[in-house]
Each structure stands twice: as C-alpha cells, then as structure tokens.
C-alpha atoms as a PDB file:
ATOM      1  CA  UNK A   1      71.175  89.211  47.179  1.00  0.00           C
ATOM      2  CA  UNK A   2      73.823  86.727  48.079  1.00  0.00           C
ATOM      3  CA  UNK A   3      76.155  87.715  50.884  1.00  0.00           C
ATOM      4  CA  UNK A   4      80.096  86.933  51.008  1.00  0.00           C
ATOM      5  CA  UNK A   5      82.250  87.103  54.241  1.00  0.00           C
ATOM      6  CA  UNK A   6      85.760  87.355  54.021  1.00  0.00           C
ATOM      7  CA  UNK A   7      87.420  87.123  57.487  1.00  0.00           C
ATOM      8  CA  UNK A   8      90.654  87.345  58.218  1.00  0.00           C
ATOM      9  CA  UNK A   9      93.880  87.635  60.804  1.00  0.00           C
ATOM     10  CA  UNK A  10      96.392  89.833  59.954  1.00  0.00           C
ATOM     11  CA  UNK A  11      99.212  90.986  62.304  1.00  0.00           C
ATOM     12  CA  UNK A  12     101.833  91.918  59.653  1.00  0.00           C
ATOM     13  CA  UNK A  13      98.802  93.211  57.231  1.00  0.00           C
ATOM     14  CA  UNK A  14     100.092  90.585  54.421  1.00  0.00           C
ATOM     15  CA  UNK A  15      97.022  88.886  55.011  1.00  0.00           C
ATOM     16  CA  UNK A  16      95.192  91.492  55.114  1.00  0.00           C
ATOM     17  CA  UNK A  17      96.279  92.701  51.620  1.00  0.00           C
ATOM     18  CA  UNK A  18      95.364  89.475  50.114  1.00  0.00           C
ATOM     19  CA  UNK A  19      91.490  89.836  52.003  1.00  0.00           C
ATOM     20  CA  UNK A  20      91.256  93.169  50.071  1.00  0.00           C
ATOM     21  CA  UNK A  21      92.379  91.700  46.763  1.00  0.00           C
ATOM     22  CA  UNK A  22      89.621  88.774  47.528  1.00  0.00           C
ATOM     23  CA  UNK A  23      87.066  91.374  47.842  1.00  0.00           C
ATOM     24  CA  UNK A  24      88.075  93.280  44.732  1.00  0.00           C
ATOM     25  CA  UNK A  25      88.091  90.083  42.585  1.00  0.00           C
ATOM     26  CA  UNK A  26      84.512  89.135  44.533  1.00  0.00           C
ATOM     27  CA  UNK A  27      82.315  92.096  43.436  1.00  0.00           C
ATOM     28  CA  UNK A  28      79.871  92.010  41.247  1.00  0.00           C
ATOM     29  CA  UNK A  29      75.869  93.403  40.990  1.00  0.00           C
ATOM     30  CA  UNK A  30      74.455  90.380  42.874  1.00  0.00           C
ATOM     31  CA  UNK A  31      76.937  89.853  46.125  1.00  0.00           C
ATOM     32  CA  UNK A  32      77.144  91.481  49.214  1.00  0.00           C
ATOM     33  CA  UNK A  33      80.006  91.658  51.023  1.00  0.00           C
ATOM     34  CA  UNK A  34      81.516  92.181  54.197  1.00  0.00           C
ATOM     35  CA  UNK A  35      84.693  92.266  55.004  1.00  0.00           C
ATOM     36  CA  UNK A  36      86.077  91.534  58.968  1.00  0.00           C
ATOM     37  CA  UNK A  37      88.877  90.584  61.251  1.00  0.00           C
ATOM     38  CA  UNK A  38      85.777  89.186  64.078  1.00  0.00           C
ATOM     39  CA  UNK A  39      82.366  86.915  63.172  1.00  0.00           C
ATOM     40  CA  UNK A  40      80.321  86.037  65.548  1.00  0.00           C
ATOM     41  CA  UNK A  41      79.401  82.270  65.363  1.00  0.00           C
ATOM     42  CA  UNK A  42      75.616  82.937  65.723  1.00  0.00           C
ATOM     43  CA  UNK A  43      75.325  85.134  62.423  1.00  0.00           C
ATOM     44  CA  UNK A  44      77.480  83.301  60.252  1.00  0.00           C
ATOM     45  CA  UNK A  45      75.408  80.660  58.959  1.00  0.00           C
ATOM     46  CA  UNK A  46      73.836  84.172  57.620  1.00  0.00           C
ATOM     47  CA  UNK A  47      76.734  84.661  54.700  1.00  0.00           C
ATOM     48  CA  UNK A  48      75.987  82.599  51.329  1.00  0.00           C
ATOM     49  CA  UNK A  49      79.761  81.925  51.142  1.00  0.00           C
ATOM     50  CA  UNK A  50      82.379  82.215  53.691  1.00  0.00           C
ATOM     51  CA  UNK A  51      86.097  83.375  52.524  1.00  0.00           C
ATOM     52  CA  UNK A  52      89.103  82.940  55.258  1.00  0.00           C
ATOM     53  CA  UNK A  53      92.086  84.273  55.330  1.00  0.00           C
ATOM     54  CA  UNK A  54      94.888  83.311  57.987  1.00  0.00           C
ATOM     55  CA  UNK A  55      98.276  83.466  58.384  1.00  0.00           C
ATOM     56  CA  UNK A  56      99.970  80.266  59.842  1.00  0.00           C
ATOM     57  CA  UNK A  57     101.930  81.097  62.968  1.00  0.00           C
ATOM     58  CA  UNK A  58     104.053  78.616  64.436  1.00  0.00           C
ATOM     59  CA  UNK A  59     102.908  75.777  62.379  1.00  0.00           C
ATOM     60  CA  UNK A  60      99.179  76.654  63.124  1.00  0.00           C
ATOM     61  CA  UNK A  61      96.196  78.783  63.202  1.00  0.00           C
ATOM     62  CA  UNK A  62      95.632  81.820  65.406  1.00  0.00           C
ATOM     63  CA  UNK A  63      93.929  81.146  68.620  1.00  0.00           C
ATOM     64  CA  UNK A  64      90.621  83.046  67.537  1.00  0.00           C
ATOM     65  CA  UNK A  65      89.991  81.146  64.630  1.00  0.00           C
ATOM     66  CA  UNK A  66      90.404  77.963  66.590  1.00  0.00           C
ATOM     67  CA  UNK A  67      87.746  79.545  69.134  1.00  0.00           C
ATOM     68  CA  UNK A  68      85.023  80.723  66.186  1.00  0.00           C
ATOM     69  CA  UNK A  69      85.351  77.493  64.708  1.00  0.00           C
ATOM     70  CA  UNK A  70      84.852  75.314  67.650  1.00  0.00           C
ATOM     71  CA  UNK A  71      81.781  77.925  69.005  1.00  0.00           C
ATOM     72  CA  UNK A  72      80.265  77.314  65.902  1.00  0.00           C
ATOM     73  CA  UNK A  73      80.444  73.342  65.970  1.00  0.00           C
ATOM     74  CA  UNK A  74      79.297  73.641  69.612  1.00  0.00           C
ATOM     75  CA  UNK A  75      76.462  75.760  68.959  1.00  0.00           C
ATOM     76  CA  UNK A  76      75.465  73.769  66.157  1.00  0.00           C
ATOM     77  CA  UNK A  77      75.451  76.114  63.537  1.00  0.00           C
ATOM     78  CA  UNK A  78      74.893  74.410  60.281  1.00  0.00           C
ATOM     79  CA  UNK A  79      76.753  75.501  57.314  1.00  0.00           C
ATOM     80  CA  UNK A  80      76.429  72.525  55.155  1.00  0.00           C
ATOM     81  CA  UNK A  81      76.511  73.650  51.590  1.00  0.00           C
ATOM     82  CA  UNK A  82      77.596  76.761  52.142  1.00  0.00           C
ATOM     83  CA  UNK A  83      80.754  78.205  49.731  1.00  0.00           C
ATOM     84  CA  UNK A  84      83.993  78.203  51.248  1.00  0.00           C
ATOM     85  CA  UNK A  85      87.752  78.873  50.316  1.00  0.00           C
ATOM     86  CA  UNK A  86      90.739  79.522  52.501  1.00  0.00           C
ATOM     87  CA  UNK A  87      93.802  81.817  51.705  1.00  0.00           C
ATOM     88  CA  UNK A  88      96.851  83.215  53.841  1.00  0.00           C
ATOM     89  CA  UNK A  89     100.653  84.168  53.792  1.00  0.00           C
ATOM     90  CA  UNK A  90     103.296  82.162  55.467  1.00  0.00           C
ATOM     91  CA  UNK A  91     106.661  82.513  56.452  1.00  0.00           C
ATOM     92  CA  UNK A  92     107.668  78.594  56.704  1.00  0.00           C
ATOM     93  CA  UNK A  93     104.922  76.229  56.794  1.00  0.00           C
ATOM     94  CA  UNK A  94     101.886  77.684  55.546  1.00  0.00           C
ATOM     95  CA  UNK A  95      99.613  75.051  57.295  1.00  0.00           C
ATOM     96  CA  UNK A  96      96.458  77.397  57.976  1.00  0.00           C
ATOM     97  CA  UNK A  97      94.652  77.804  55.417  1.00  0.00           C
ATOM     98  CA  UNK A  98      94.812  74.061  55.042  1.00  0.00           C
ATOM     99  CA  UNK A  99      93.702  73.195  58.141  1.00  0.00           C
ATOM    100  CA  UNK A 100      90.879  75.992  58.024  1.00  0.00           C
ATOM    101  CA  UNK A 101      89.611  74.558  54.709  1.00  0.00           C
ATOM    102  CA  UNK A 102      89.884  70.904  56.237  1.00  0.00           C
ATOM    103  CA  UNK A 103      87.691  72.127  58.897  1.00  0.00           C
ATOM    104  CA  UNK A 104      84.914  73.526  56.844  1.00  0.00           C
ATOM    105  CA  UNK A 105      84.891  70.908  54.050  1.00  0.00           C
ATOM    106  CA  UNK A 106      85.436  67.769  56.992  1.00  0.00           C
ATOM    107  CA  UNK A 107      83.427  69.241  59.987  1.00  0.00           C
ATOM    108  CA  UNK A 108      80.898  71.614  58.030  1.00  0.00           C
ATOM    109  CA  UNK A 109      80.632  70.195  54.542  1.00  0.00           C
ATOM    110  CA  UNK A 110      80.598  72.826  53.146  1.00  0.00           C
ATOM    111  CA  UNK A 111      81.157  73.336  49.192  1.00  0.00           C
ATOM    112  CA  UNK A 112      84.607  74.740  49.235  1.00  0.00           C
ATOM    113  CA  UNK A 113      87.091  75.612  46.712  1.00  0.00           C
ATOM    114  CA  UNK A 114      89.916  74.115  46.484  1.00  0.00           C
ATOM    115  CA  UNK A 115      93.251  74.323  46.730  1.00  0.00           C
ATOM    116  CA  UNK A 116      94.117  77.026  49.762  1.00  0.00           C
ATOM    117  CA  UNK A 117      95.604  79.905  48.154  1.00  0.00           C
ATOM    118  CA  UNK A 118      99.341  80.461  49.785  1.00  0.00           C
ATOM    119  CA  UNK A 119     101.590  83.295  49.677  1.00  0.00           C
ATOM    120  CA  UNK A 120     105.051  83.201  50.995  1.00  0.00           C
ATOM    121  CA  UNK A 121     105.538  86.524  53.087  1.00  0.00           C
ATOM    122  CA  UNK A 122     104.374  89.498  51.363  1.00  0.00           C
ATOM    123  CA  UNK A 123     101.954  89.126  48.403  1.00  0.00           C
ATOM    124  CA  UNK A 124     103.223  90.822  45.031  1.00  0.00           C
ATOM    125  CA  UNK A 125     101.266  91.743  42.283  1.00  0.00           C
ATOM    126  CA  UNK A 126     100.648  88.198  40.791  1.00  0.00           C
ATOM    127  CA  UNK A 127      99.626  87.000  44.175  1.00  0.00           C
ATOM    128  CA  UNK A 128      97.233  89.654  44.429  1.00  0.00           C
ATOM    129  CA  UNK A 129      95.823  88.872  40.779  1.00  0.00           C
ATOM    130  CA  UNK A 130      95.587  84.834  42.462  1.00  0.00           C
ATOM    131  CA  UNK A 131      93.673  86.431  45.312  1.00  0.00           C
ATOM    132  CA  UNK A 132      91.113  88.318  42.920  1.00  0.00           C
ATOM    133  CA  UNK A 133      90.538  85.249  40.537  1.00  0.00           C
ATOM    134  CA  UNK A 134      90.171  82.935  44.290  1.00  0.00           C
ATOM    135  CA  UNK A 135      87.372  86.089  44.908  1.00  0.00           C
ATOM    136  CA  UNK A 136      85.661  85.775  41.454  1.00  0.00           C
ATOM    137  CA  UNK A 137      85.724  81.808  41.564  1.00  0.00           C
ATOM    138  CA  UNK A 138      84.170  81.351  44.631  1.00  0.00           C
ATOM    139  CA  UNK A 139      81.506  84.801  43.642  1.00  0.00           C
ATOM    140  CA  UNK A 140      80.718  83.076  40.588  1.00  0.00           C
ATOM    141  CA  UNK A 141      80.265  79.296  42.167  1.00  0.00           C
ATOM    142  CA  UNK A 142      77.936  81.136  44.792  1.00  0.00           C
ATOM    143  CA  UNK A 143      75.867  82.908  41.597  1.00  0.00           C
ATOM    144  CA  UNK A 144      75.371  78.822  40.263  1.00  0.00           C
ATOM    145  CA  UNK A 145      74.104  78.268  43.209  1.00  0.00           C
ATOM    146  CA  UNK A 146      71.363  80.689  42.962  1.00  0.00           C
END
C-alpha cells in the first residue's frame, strides 16, 4: 500500500481546512494516509508522496517548516522521486507554498505537481473542491507510479 502525508501549519485553521479537503479528494482503496501538523525528518522518506500545506506569514514560511526541511537535507534523507505538491492560504503574498515546492522539486527532486494551490484567506467551497482534485491528482500520479 502506498502511503500519503499531508502536513501542514495552520494557526487560523484555513490551512488546515484545505489539508482536510486534500485528504478527502486523496482516498482511495490503495493509499494510506496520514494526516499531521509535525514529521519527523528521519521517517519521511517513509511516505510514497508528500502533500504540504502552509500558510505564508510575513512574506515566508513558518519557522518549523524551514527547520524539517533543512534537518532533512542535513541528514541526508533522500526523497528523490518521491510525489510532492504544495498548497496554503494567504493573506497578501502567498509565497509559501512556492517556496516549499521549490525546495522539494530544486533540493529533493522530487516529482511534484505543479502549480502550488493558493487560497486567499478563508477557502470557500470551490477552493475546497481545488484542494480535493490537488488530493486525487497527486493519489492518482502516485498509483502510476506503482
């Protein structure tokens, strides 16, 4: 069975919403998947795909994203080929999930998906429905892979 991480930030819980809708729209018989706020960078090379979701705060990405990512690059955890795809609410800028997904597709190569999906404050019902087809796009791109 494949696994799927979706990991996000939320302090508003707009975010948050948007991780749940991911996981709805990710199901299916064949994934697993686990759904945090905290990875540790020695098990994630474990996940088949890995699914962000971050909120950009002052023109940037929380602090313990930075750290995971930059743990995992010291540690030398490889994640080449491995599924990624970025998502996040904004209330400005929105540069998060852009630099997230430049970090796993520049520093990881990983297979990601692309465009980050970006929602402007709270997510409504169509940006929900973007965050379940971002889910099934990436689930489905991870069952090719198989």
């Amino acid at each position: 069975m494949k696994k799927i991480l979706i990991l996000y930030y939320s302090r508003t819980g707009n975010t948050e919403k948007m991780a749940n809708a991911v996981a709805e729209g990710a199901k299916n018989d064949a994934v697993e998947i686990e759904i945090n706020f905290h990875a540790d960078a020695d098990n994630i090379s474990s996940f088949d795909a890995i699914i962000v979701g971050v909120p950009t705060y002052n023109h940037d990405v929380p602090i313990d994203f930075k750290n995971l990512f930059e743990e995992v690059a010291s540690k030398g955890v490889n994640l080449k080929g491995k599924v990624g795809g970025t998502f996040g609410s904004y209330g400005w800028s929105g540069e998060a999930p852009k630099l997230i997904l430049e970090v796993m597709n520049n520093k990881f190569e990983m297979e990601i998906a692309q465009p980050p999906l970006l929602v402007r404050y709270m997510p409504d019902q169509a940006a929900l429905d973007s965050c379940r087809d971002l889910g099934r796009k990436i689930s489905e791109n991870l069952m090719k892979k198989a």
